[in-house]
Protein backbone atom coordinates (compact mmCIF):
# COMPACT_ATOMS: atom_id res chain seq x y z
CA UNK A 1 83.48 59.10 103.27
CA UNK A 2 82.41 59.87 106.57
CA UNK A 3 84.30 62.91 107.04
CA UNK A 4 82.44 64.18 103.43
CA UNK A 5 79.72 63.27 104.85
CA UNK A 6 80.33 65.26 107.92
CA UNK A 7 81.18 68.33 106.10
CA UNK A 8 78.50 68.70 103.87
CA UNK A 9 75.94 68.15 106.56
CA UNK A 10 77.49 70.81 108.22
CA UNK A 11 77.14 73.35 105.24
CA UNK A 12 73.46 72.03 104.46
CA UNK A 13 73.11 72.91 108.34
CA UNK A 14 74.86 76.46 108.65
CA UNK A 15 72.21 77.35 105.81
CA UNK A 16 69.32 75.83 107.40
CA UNK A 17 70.27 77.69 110.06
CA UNK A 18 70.56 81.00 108.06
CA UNK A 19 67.40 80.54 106.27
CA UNK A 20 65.36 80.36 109.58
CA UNK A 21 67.32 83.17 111.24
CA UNK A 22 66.10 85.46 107.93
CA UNK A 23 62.52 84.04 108.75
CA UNK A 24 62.89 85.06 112.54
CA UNK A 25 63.73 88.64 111.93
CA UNK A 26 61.60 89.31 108.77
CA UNK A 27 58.69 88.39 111.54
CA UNK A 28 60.05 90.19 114.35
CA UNK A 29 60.61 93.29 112.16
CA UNK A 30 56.77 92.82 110.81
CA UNK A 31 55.81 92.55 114.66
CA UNK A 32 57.63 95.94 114.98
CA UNK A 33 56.07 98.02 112.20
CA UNK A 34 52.56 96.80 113.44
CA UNK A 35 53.27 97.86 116.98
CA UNK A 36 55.02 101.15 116.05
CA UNK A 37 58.13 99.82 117.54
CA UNK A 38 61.27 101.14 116.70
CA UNK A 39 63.49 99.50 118.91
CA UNK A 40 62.14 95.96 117.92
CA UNK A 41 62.55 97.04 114.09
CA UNK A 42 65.96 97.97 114.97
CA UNK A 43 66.80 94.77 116.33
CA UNK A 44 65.31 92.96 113.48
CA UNK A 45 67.82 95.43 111.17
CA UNK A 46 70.86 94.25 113.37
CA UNK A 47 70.17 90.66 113.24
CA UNK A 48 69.89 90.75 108.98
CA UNK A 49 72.94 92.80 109.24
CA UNK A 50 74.98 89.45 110.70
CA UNK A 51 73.12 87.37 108.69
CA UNK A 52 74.02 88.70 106.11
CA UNK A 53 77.73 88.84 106.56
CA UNK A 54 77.52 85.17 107.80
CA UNK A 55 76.00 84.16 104.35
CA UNK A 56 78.97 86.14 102.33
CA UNK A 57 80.84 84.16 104.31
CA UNK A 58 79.39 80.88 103.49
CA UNK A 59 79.15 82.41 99.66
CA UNK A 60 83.03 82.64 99.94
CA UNK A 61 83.56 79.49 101.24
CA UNK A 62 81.88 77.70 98.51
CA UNK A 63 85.05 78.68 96.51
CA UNK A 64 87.09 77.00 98.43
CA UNK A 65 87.22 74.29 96.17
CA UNK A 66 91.02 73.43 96.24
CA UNK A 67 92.14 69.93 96.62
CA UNK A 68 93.71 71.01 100.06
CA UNK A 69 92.09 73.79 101.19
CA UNK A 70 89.48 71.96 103.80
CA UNK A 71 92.92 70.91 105.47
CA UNK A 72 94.59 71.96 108.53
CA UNK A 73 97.54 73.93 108.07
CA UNK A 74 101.31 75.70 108.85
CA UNK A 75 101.64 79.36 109.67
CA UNK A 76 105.52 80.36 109.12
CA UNK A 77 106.89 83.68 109.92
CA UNK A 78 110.56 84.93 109.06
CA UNK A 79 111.65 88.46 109.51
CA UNK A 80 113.27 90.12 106.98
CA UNK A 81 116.29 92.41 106.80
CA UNK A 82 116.57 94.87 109.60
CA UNK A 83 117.21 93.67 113.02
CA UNK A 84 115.39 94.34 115.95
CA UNK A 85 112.75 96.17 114.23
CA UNK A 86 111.73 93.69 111.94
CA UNK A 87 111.90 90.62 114.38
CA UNK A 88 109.35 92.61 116.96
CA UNK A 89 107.18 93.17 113.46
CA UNK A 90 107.40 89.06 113.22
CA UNK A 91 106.18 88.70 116.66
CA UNK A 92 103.22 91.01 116.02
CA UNK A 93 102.40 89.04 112.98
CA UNK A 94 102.37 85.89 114.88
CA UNK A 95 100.32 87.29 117.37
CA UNK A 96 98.02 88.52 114.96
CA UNK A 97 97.49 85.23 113.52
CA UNK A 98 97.42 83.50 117.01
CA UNK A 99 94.64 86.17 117.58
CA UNK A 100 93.14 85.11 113.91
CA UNK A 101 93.02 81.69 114.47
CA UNK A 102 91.21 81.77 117.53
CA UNK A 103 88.41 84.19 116.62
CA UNK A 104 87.85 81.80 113.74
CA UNK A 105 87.30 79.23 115.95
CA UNK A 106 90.46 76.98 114.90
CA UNK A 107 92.57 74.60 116.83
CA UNK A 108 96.02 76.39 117.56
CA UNK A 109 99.34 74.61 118.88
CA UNK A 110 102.90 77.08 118.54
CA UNK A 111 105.11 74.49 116.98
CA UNK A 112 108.42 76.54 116.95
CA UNK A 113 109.60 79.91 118.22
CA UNK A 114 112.94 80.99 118.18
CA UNK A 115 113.49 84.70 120.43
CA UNK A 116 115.00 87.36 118.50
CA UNK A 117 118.24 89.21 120.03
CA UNK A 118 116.91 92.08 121.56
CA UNK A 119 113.17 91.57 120.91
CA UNK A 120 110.81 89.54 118.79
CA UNK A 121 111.63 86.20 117.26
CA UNK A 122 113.72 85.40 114.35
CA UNK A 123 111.12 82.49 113.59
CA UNK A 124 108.11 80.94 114.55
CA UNK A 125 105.46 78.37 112.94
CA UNK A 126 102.48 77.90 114.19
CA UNK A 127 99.57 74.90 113.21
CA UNK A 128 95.94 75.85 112.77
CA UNK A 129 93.62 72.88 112.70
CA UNK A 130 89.83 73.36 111.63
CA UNK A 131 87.38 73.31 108.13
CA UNK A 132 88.81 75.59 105.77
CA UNK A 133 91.93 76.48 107.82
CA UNK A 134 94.46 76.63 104.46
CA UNK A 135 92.04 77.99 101.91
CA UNK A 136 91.36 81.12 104.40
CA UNK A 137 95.24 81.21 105.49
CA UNK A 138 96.67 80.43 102.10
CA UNK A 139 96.19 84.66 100.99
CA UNK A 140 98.25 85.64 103.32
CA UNK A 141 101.50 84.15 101.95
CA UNK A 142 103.73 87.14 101.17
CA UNK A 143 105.96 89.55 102.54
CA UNK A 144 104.05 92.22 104.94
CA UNK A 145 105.51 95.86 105.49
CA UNK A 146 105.36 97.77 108.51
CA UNK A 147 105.58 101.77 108.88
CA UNK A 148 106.00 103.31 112.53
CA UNK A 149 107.66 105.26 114.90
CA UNK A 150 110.40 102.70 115.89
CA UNK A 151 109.91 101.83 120.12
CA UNK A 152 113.87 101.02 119.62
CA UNK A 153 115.01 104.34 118.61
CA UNK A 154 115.95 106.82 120.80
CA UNK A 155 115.00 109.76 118.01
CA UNK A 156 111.78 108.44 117.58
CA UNK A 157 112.23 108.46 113.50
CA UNK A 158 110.13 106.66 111.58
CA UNK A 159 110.75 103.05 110.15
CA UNK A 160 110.19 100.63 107.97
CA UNK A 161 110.22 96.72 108.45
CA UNK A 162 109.21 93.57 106.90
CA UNK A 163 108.28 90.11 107.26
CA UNK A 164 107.64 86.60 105.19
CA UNK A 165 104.47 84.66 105.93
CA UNK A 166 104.41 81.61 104.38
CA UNK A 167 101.47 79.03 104.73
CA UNK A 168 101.61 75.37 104.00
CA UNK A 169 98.85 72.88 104.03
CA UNK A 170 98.96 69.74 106.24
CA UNK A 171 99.10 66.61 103.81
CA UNK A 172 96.75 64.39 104.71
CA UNK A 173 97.39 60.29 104.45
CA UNK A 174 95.26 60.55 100.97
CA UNK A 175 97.64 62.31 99.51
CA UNK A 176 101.17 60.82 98.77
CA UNK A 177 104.51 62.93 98.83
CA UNK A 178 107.43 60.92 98.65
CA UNK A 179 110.72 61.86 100.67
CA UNK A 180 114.04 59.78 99.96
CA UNK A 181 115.54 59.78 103.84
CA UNK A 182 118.97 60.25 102.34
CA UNK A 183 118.01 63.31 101.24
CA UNK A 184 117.30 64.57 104.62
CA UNK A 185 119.62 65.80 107.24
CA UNK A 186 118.38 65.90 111.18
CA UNK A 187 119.82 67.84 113.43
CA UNK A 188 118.36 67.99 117.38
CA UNK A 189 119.67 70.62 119.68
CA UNK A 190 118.07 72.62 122.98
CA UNK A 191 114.78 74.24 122.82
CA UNK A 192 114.76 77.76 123.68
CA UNK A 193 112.47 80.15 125.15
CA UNK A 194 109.19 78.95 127.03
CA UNK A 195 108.45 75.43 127.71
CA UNK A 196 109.65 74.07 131.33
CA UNK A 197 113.11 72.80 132.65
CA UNK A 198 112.71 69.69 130.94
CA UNK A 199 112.30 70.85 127.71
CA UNK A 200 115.09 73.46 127.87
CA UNK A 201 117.59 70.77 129.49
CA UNK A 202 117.27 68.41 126.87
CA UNK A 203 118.06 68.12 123.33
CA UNK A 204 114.66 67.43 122.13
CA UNK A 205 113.89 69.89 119.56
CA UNK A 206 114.67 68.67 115.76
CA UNK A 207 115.41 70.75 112.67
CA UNK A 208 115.26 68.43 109.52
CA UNK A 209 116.58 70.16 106.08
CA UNK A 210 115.54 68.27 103.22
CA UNK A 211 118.99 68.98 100.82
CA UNK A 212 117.29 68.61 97.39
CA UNK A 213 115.25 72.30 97.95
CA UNK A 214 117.36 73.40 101.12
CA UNK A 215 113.50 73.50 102.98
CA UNK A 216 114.32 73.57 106.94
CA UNK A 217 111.71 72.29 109.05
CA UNK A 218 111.91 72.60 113.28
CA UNK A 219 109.78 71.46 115.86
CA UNK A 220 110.32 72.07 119.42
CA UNK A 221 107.09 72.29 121.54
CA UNK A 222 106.93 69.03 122.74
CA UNK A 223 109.27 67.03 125.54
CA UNK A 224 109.67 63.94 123.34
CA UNK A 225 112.16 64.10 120.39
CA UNK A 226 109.90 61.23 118.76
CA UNK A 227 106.70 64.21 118.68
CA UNK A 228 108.82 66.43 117.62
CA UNK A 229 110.51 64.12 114.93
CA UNK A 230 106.86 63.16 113.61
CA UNK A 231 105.75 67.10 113.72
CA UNK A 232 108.77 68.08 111.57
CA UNK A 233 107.99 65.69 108.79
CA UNK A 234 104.58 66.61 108.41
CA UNK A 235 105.66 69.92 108.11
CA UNK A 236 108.13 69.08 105.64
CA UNK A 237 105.75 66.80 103.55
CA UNK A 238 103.66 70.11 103.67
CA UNK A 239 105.97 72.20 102.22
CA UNK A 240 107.20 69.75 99.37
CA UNK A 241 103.01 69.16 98.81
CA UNK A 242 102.58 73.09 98.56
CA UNK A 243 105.61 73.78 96.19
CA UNK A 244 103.95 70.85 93.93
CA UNK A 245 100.80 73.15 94.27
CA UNK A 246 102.44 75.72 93.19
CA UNK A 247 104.48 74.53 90.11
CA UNK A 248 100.80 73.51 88.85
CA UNK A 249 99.13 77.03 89.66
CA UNK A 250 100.93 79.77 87.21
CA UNK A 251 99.84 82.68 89.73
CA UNK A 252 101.58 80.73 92.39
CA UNK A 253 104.61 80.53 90.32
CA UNK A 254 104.63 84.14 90.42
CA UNK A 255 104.48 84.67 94.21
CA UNK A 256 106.97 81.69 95.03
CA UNK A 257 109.86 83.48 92.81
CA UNK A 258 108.91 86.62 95.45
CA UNK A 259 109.77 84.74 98.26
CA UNK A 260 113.62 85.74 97.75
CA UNK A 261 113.46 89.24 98.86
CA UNK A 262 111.86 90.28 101.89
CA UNK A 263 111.49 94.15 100.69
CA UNK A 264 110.61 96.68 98.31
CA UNK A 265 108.55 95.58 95.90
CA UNK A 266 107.62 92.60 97.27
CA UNK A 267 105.28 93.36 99.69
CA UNK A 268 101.86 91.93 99.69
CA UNK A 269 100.33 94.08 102.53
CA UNK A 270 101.20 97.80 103.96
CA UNK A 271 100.33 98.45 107.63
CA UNK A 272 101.23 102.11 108.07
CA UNK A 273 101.16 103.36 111.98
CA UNK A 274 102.66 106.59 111.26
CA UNK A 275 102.08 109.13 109.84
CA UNK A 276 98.34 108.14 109.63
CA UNK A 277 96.52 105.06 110.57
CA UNK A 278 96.00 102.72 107.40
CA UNK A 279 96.46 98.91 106.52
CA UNK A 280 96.05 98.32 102.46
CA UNK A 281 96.54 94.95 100.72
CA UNK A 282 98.32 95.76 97.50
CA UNK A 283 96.69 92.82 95.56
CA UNK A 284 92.62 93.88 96.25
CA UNK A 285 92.87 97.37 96.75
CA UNK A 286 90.87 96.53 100.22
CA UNK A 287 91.81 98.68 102.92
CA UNK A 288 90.98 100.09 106.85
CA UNK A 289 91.89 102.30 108.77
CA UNK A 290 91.38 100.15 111.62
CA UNK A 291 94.83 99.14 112.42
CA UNK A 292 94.70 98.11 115.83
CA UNK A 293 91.29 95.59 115.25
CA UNK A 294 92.91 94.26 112.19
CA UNK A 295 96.17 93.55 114.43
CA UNK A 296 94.23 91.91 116.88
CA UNK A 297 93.22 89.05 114.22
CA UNK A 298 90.63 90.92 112.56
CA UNK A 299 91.29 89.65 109.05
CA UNK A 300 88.41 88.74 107.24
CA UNK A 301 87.75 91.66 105.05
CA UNK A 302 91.10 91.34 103.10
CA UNK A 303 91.52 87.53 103.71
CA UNK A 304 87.79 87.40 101.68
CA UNK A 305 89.00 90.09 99.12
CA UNK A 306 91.91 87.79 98.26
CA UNK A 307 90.41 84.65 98.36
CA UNK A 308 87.35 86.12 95.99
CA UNK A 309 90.14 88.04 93.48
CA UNK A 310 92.34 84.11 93.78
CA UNK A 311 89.36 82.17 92.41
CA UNK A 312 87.80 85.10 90.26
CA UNK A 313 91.34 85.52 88.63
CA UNK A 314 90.50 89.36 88.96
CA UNK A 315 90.75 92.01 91.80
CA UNK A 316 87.01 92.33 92.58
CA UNK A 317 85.92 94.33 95.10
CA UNK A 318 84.15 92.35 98.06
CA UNK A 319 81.55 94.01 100.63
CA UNK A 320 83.18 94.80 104.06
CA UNK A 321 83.00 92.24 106.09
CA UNK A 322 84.35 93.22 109.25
């Protein structure tokens, strides 16, 4: 009850807020007009220009009306066929989303990372904590293709990568999944990469694959095996809670059978570096030609697009946001 509580105070405040930031610059643009004063009516024009993006984005978030999207939740990333090239496209995804999750203003912890052979990872999940962290994250579950100039070949030719993002809600103790331990294995071996001596000199890190869905889990940030144990299973209760989600939602249906191929056809997202500069999301229709910004975490405009076209049922349009 409290937490409710807490939450809708905070809406009923971010609008406050909003309402007397309109008031503010509707007076200082009336100041400016009387005193011939461009620069002040420019201001004035600024200042509507981010409330008004701030109150699409409160509009948007009044959709978020799923039974777990106020939760925190799991960012997974898997590359897909390909080698090297895919793996580095992983690790920019991750640190896209790192970069994501902290312009939103979420809590971030890297949960797993496992290096790839040459270069980027062959997996990595991430947990972002704050209001609203799954219903923003939960449109970007799909498989996202890359188009460049590959930094790995010597001919400079042109490739073509992908990647799985998968996101997961954290379960909450309100909502009950059940999880039979027999039909678990638990495996702990050395952590890899990043993380001090002791956690690289000790078998602390746990993978837990739950045998009825062949779902692998692995947590290896922390020292302890007992964090780590306690990290997995929440991210394993996740995942069982988010397949139930999806055997309710039909759409959902649709994108989980997608999940087995990591390539043509599949794709949810195009980020195209060459050639020409251009990132389109194949479900909305939204695109930019801002690759770099949108690389750097600036995912707003097609994260609102999806979530508006996911509730709507239809692929509506939304105004740019970024």
């Amino acid at each position: 009850m409290l937490r409710e509580r807490t939450r809708l105070e905070e809406i009923i405040t971010n609008y406050r807020n909003l309402e007397q930031d309109y008031k503010n610059s509707i007076e200082l643009a009336e100041l400016g007009e009387i005193e011939g004063d461009d620069a002040i009516v420019n201001e004035a024009e600024s200042e509507l220009g981010k409330i008004y993006e701030k109150l699409r984005k409160l509009e948007l978030e009044s959709l978020l009306s799923g039974e777990a999207d106020a939760n925190d939740c799991f960012i997974e990333i898997h590359p897909g066929a390909g080698g090297t090239e895919s793996q580095d496209w992983a690790s920019i995804l991750l640190r896209m989303y790192m970069r994501w999750a902290e312009k939103s203003g979420f809590k971030l912890e890297l949960l797993e990372e496992s290096a790839g052979d040459e270069a980027g990872i062959k997996s990595a999940t991430i947990k972002v904590s704050g209001h609203n962290a799954y219903g923003w994250a939960k449109t970007e579950s799909g498989v996202h293709r890359l188009v460049r100039i590959s930094p790995f070949d010597s001919n400079a030719r042109r490739h073509t990568s992908f990647a799985s993002v998968w996101v997961f809600p954290l379960v909450d103790d309100t909502i009950a999944v059940e999880i039979n331990e027999k039909d678990l294995r638990i495996d702990t071996y050395r952590a890899s990469g990043a993380g001090g001596q002791h956690v690289n000199k000790t078998d602390s890190a746990i993978r837990i694959t739950h045998l009825p869905t062949n779902i692998v889990v692995q947590c290896q940030n922390s020292r302890s095996q007992h964090k780590n144990r306690a990290e997995a299973y929440s991210m394993l209760r996740a995942r069982l809670y988010e397949m139930e989600l999806q055997k309710r939602e039909e759409k959902a249906n649709a994108l989980n059978a997608s999940k087995s191929d990591n390539a043509w056809g599949h794709q949810i997202r195009s980020y195209v570096l060459h050639p020409y500069q251009m990132i389109k999301d194949l479900r909305t229709g939204e695109e930019t030609s801002d690759t770099q910004g949108t690389l750097d975490g600036n995912l707003q405009r097609f994260m609102s697009a999806s979530l508006a076209a996911r509730v709507s049922g239809i692929n509506g349009e939304v105004e740019d946001l970024s």
